[in-house]
N, C-alpha and C. Protein backbone atom coordinates (compact mmCIF):
# COMPACT_ATOMS: atom_id res chain seq x y z
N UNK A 1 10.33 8.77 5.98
CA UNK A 1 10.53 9.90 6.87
C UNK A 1 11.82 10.61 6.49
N UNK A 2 11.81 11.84 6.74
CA UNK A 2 12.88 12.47 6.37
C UNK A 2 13.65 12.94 7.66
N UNK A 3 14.68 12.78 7.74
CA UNK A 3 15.93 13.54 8.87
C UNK A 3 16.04 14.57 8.72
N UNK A 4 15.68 15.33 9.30
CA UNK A 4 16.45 16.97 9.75
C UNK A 4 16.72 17.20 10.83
N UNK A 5 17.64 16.80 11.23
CA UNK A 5 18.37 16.76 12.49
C UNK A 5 19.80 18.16 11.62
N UNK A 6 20.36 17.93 11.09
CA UNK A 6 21.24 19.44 10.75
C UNK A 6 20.77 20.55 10.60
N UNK A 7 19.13 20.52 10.01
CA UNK A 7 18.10 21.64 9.93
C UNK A 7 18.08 22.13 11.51
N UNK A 8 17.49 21.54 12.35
CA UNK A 8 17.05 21.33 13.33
C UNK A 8 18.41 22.02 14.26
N UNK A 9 19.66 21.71 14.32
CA UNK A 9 20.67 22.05 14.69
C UNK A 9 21.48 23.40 14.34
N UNK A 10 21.32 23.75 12.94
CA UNK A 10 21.55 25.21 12.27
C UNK A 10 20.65 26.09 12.91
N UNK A 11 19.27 25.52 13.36
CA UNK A 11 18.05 26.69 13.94
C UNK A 11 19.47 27.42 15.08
N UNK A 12 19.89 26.49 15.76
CA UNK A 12 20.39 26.28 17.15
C UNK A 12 21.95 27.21 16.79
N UNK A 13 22.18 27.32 15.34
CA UNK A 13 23.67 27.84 15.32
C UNK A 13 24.75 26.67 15.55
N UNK A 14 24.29 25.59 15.36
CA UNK A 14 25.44 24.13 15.72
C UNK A 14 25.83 23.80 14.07
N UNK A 15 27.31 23.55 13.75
CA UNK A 15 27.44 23.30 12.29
C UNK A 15 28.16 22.19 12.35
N UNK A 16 28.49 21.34 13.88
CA UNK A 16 29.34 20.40 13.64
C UNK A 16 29.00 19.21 14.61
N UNK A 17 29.31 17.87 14.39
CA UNK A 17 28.81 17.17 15.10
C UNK A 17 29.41 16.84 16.69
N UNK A 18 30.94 17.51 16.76
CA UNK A 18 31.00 18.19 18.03
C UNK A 18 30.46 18.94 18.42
N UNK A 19 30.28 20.06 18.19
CA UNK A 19 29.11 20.88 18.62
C UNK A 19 28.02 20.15 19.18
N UNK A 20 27.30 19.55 18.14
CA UNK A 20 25.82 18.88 19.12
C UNK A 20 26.33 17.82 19.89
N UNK A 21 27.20 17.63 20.03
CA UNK A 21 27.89 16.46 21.36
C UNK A 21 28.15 17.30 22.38
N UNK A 22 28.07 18.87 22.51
CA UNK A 22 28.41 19.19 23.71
C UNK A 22 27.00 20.11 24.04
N UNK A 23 26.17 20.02 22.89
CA UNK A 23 24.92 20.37 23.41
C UNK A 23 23.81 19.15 23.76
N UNK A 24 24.46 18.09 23.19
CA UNK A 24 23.68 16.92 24.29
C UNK A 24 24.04 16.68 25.54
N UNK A 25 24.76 16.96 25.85
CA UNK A 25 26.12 16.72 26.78
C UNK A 25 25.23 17.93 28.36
N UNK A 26 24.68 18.80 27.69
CA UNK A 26 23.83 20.21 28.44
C UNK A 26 23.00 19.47 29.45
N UNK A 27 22.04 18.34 28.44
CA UNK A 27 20.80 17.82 29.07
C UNK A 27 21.06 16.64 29.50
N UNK A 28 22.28 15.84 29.55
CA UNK A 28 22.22 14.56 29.87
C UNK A 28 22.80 13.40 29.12
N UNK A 29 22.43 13.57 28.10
CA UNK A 29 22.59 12.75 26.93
C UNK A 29 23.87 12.66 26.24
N UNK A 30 24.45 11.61 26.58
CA UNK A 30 25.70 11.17 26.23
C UNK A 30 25.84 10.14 25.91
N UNK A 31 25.56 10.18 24.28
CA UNK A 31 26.10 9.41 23.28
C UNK A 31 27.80 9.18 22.89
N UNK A 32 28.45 8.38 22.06
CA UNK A 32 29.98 8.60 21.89
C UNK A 32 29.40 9.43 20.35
N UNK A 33 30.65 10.00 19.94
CA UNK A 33 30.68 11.03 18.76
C UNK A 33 30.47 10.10 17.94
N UNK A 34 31.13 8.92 17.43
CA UNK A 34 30.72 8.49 16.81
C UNK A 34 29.20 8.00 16.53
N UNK A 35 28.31 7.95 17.18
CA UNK A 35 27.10 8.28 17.10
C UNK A 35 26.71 9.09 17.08
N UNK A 36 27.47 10.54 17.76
CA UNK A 36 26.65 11.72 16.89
C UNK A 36 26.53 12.27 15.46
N UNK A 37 27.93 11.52 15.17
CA UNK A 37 28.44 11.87 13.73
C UNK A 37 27.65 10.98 13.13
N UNK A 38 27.22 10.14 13.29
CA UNK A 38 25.91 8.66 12.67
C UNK A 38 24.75 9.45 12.42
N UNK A 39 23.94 10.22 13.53
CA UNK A 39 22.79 11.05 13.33
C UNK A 39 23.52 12.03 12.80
N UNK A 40 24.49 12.90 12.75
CA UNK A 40 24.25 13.85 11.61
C UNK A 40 24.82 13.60 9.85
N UNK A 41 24.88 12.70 10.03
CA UNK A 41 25.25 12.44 8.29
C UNK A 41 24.15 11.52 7.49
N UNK A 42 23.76 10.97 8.35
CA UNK A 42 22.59 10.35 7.67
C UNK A 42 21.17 9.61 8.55
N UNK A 43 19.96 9.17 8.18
CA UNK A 43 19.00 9.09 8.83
C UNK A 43 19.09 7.41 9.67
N UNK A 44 18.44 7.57 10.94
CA UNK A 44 18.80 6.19 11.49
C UNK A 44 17.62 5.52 11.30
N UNK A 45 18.37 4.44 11.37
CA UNK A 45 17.46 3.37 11.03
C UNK A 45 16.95 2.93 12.23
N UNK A 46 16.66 2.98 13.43
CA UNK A 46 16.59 3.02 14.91
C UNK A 46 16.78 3.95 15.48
N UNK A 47 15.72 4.55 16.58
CA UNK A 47 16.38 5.53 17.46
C UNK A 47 15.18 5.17 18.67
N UNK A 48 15.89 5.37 20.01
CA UNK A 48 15.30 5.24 21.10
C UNK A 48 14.10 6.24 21.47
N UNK A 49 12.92 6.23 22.08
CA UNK A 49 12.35 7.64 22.22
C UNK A 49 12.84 8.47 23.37
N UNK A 50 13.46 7.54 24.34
CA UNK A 50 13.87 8.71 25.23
C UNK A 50 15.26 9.57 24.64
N UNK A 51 15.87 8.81 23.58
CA UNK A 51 16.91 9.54 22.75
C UNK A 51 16.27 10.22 22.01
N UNK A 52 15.64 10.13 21.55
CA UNK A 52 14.77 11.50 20.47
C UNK A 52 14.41 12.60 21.62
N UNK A 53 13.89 11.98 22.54
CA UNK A 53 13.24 12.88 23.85
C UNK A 53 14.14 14.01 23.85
N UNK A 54 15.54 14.03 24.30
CA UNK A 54 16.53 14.47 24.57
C UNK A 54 17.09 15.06 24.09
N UNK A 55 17.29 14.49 22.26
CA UNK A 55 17.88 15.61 21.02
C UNK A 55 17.06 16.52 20.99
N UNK A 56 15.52 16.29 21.35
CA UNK A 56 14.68 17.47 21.42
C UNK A 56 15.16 19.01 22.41
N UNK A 57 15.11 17.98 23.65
CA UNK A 57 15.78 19.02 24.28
C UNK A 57 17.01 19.50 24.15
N UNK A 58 18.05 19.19 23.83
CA UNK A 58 19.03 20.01 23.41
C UNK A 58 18.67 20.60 22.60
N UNK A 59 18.13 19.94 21.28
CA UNK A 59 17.61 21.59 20.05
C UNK A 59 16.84 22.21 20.48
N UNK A 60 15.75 22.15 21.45
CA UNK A 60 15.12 23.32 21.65
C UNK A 60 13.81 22.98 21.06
N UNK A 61 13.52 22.36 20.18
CA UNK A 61 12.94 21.52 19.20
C UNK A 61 11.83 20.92 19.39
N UNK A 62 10.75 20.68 18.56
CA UNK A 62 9.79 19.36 18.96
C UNK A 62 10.42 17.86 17.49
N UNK A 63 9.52 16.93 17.74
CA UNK A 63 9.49 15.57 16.94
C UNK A 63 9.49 16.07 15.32
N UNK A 64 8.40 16.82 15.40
CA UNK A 64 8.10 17.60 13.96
C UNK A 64 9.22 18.60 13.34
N UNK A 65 9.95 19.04 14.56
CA UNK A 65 11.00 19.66 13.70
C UNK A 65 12.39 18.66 13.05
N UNK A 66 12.38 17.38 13.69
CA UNK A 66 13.37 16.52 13.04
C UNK A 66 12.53 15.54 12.25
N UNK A 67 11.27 15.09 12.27
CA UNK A 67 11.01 13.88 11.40
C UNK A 67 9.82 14.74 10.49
N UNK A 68 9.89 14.77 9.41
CA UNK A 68 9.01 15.30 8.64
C UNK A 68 8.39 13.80 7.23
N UNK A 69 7.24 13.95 7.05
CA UNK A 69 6.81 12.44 6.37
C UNK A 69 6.85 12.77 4.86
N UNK A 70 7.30 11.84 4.38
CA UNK A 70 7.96 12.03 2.71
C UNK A 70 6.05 10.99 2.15
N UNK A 71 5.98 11.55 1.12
CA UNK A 71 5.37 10.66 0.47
C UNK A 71 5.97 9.27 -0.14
N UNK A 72 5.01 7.82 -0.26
CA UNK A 72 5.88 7.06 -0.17
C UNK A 72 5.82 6.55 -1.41
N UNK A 73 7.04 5.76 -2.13
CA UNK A 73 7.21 5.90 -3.20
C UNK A 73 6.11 5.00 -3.94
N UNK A 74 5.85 5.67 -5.42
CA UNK A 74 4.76 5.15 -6.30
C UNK A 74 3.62 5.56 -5.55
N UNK A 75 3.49 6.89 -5.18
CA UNK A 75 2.38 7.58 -4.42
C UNK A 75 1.58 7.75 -5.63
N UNK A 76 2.19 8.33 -6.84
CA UNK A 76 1.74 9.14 -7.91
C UNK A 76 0.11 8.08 -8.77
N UNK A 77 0.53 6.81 -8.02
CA UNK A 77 -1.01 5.69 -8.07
C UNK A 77 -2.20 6.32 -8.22
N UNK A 78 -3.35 6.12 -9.00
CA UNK A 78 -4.44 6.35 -8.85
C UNK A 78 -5.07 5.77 -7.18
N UNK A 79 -6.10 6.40 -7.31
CA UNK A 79 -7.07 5.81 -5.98
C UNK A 79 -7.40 4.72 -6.35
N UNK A 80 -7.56 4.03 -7.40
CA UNK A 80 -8.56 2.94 -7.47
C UNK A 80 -7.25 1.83 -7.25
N UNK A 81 -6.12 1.96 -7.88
CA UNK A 81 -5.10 1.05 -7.99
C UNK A 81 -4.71 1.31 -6.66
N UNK A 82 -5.01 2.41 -5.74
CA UNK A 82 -4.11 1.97 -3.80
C UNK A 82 -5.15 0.92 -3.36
N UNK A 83 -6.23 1.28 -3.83
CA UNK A 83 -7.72 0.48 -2.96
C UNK A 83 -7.42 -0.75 -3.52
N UNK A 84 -6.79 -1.50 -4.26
CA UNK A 84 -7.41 -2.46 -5.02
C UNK A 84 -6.60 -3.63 -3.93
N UNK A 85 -7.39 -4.69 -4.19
CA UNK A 85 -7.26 -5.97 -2.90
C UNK A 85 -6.04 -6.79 -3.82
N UNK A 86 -5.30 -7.57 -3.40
CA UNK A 86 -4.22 -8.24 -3.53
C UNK A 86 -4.94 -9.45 -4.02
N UNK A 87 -4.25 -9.89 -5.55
CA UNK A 87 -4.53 -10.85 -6.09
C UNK A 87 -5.97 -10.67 -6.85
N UNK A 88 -6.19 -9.20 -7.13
CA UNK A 88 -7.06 -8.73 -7.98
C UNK A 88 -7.13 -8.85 -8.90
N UNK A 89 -6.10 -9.09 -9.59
CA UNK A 89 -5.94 -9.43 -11.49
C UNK A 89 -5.15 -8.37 -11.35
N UNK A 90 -3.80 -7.65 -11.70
CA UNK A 90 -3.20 -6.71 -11.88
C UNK A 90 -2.96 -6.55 -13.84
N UNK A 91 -2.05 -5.88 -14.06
CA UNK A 91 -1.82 -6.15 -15.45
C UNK A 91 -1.20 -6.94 -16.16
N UNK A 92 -0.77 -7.60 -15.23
CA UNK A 92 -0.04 -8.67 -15.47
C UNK A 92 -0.91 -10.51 -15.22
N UNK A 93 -2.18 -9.66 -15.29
CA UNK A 93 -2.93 -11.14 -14.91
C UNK A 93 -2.96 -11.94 -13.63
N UNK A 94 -2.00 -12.03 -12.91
CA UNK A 94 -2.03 -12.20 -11.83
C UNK A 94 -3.38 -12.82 -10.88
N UNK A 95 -3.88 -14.18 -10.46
CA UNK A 95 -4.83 -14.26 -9.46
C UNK A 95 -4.38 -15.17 -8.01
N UNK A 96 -5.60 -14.87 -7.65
CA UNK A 96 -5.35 -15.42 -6.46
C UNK A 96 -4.82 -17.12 -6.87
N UNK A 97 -4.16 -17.65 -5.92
CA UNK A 97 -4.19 -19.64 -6.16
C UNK A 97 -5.49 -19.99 -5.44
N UNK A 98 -6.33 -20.95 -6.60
CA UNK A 98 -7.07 -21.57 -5.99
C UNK A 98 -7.02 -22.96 -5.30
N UNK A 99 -8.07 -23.05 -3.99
CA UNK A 99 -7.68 -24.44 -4.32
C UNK A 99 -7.74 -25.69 -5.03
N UNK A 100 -7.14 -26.53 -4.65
CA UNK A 100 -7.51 -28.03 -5.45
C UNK A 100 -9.07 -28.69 -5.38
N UNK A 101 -9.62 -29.32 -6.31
CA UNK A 101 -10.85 -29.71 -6.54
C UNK A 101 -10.59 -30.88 -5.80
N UNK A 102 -11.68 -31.76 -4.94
CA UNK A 102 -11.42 -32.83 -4.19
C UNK A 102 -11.48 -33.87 -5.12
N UNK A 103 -11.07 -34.84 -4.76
CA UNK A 103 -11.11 -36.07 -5.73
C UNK A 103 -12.82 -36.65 -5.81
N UNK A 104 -13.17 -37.39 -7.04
CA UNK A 104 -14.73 -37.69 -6.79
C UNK A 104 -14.74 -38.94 -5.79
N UNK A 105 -13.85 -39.35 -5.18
CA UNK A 105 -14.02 -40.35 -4.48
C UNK A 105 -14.64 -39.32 -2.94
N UNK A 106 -14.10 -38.67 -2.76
CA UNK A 106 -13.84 -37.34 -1.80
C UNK A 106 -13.37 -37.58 -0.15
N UNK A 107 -12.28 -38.57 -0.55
CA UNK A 107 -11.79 -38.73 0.08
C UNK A 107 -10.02 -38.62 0.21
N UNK A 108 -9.47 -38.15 1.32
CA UNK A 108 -8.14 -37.74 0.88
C UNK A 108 -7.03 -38.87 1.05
N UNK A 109 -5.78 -38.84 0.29
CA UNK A 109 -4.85 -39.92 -0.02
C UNK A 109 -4.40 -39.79 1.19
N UNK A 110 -3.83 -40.52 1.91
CA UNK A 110 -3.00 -41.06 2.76
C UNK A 110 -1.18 -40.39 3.00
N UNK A 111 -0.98 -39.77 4.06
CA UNK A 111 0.44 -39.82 3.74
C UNK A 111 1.60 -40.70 3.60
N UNK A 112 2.29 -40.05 3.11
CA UNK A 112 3.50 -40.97 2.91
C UNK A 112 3.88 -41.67 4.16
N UNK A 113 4.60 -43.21 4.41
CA UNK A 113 5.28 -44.25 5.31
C UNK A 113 6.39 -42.74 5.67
């Protein structure tokens, strides 16, 4: 996913992360700066939805104007190599583990004392 939360904030005329601390500040939402300055420098790795709820409303904004979906990496895959089942034989040979053949007695050893 991609962050545009500064996109999203320039719509608005905001260029600083004070700024959107006193336009969260409008609707409720009071974060410390140092968390605003967290969302605007880089993408979080967590965010609440009623906190997204809220940055919405201060930008003015919907979900789609801050999270936009990146293709994910090694997209550039054929179809047949996304479809293919795990432990298919890759190019590297790769198979599934099978299991063990039973003993011809077919009966199993005992655990250890």
């Amino acid at each position: 996913m991609k962050w545009n939360l500064r996109w999203a904030a320039a719509q608005r005329d905001i260029w600083r992360p004070s700024e959107l601390l006193a336009a969260f500040k409008e609707v409720g939402f009071e974060p410390s700066l140092s968390k605003v300055a967290q969302l605007w420098s880089k993408k979080p790795i967590s965010l609440r939805l009623d906190e997204l709820d809220k940055i919405c409303a201060a930008l003015d904004c919907t979900i789609a104007d801050l999270l936009e979906a990146e293709p994910l990496a090694g997209a550039g895959a054929s179809e047949h190599q996304a479809l293919k089942a795990v432990g298919d034989g890759g190019a590297d040979g790769a198979r599934r583990p099978t299991p063990r053949q039973r003993r011809a007695t077919g009966r199993r050893s005992l655990p250890p004392n």
